[in-house]
Protein backbone atom coordinates (compact mmCIF):
# COMPACT_ATOMS: atom_id res chain seq x y z
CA UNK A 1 -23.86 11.28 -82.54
CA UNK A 2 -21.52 9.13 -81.02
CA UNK A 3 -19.61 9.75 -77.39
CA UNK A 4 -16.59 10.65 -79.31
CA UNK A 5 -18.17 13.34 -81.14
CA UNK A 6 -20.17 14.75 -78.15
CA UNK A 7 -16.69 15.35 -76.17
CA UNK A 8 -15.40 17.21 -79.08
CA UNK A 9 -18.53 19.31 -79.22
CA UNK A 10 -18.13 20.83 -75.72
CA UNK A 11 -16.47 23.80 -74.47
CA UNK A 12 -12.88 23.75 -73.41
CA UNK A 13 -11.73 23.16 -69.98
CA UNK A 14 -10.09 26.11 -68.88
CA UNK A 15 -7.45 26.47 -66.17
CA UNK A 16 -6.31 29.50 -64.83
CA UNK A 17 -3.14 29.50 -62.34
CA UNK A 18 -3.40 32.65 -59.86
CA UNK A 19 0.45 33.60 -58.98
CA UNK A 20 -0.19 36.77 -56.00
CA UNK A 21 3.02 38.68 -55.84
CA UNK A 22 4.59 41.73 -53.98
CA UNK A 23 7.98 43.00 -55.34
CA UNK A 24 9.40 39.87 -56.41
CA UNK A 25 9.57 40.17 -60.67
CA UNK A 26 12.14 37.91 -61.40
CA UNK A 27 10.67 34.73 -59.66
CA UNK A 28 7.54 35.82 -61.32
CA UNK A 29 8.82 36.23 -64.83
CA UNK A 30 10.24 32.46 -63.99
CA UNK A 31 7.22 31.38 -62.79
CA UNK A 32 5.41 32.60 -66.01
CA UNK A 33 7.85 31.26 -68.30
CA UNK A 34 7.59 28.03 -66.55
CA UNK A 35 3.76 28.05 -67.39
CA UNK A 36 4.09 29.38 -70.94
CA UNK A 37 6.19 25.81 -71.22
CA UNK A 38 3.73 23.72 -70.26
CA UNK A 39 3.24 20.79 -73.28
CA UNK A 40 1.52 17.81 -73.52
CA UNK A 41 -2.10 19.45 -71.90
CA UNK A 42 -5.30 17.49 -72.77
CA UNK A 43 -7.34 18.22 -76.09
CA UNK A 44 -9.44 20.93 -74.92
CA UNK A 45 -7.27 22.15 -71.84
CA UNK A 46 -6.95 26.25 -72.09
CA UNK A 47 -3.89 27.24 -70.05
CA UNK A 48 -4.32 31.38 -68.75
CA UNK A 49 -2.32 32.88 -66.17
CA UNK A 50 -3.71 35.74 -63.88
CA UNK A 51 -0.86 37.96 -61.94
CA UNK A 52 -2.15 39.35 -58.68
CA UNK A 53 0.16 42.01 -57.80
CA UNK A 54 -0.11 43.84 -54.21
CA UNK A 55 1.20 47.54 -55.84
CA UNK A 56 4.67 45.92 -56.32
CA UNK A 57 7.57 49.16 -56.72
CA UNK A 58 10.19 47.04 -58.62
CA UNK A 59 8.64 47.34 -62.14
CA UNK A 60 6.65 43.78 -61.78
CA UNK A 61 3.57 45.77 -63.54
CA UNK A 62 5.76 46.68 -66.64
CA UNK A 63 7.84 43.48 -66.98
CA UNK A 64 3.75 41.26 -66.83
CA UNK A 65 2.20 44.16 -69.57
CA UNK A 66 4.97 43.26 -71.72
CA UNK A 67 4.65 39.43 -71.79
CA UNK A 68 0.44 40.52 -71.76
CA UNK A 69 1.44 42.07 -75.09
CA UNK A 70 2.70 39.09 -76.52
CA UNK A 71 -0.03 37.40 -78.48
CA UNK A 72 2.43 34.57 -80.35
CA UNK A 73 1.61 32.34 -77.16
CA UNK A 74 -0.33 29.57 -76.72
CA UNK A 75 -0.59 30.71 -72.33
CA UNK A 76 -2.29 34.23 -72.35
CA UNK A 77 -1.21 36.27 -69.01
CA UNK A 78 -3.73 38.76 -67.43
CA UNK A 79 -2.43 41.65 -64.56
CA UNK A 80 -4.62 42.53 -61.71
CA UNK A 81 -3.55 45.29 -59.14
C-alpha cells in the first residue's frame, strides 16, 4: 500500500463550528449561511455546524430546525438548547 492510498483509507477530519446564541436569529441565519458557503475544504474535511441557543424568544429555534431539515447540503446544522 502506498502513502497515497493509506491517507485515502482513513476517516475524515471533521470540523464542527460551535456558534452560542441568545435572541439574535438573523446574525445567526448569516452566520450559518456563511458556513454552508464554505468551498474549496480539503479531501476528507467534514464541515457540521452545532447552534447553542440560551432559550432564545425570537423564533431562533424554528428558523435553525428548518435549515436542520434541509438535507440537500453539503454543511449539516445540529440545535442544542
Amino acid at each position: 500500500m502506498s502513502i497515497e492510498d493509506s491517507t485515502t483509507a482513513q476517516a475524515p477530519c471533521r470540523v464542527a463550528a460551535v456558534v452560542v446564541t441568545y435572541n439574535r436569529r438573523e446574525l445567526l441565519m448569516e452566520c450559518i449561511e456563511g458556513l454552508r458557503g464554505q468551498e474549496g475544504l480539503a479531501p476528507g474535511v467534514a464541515l457540521e455546524g452545532r447552534v447553542i441557543d440560551n432559550a432564545s424568544t425570537d423564533g431562533t429555534a424554528e428558523a435553525v430546525a428548518a435549515l436542520a431539515a434541509d438535507s440537500g447540503t453539503a454543511v449539516p446544522v445540529r440545535y442544542c438548547s
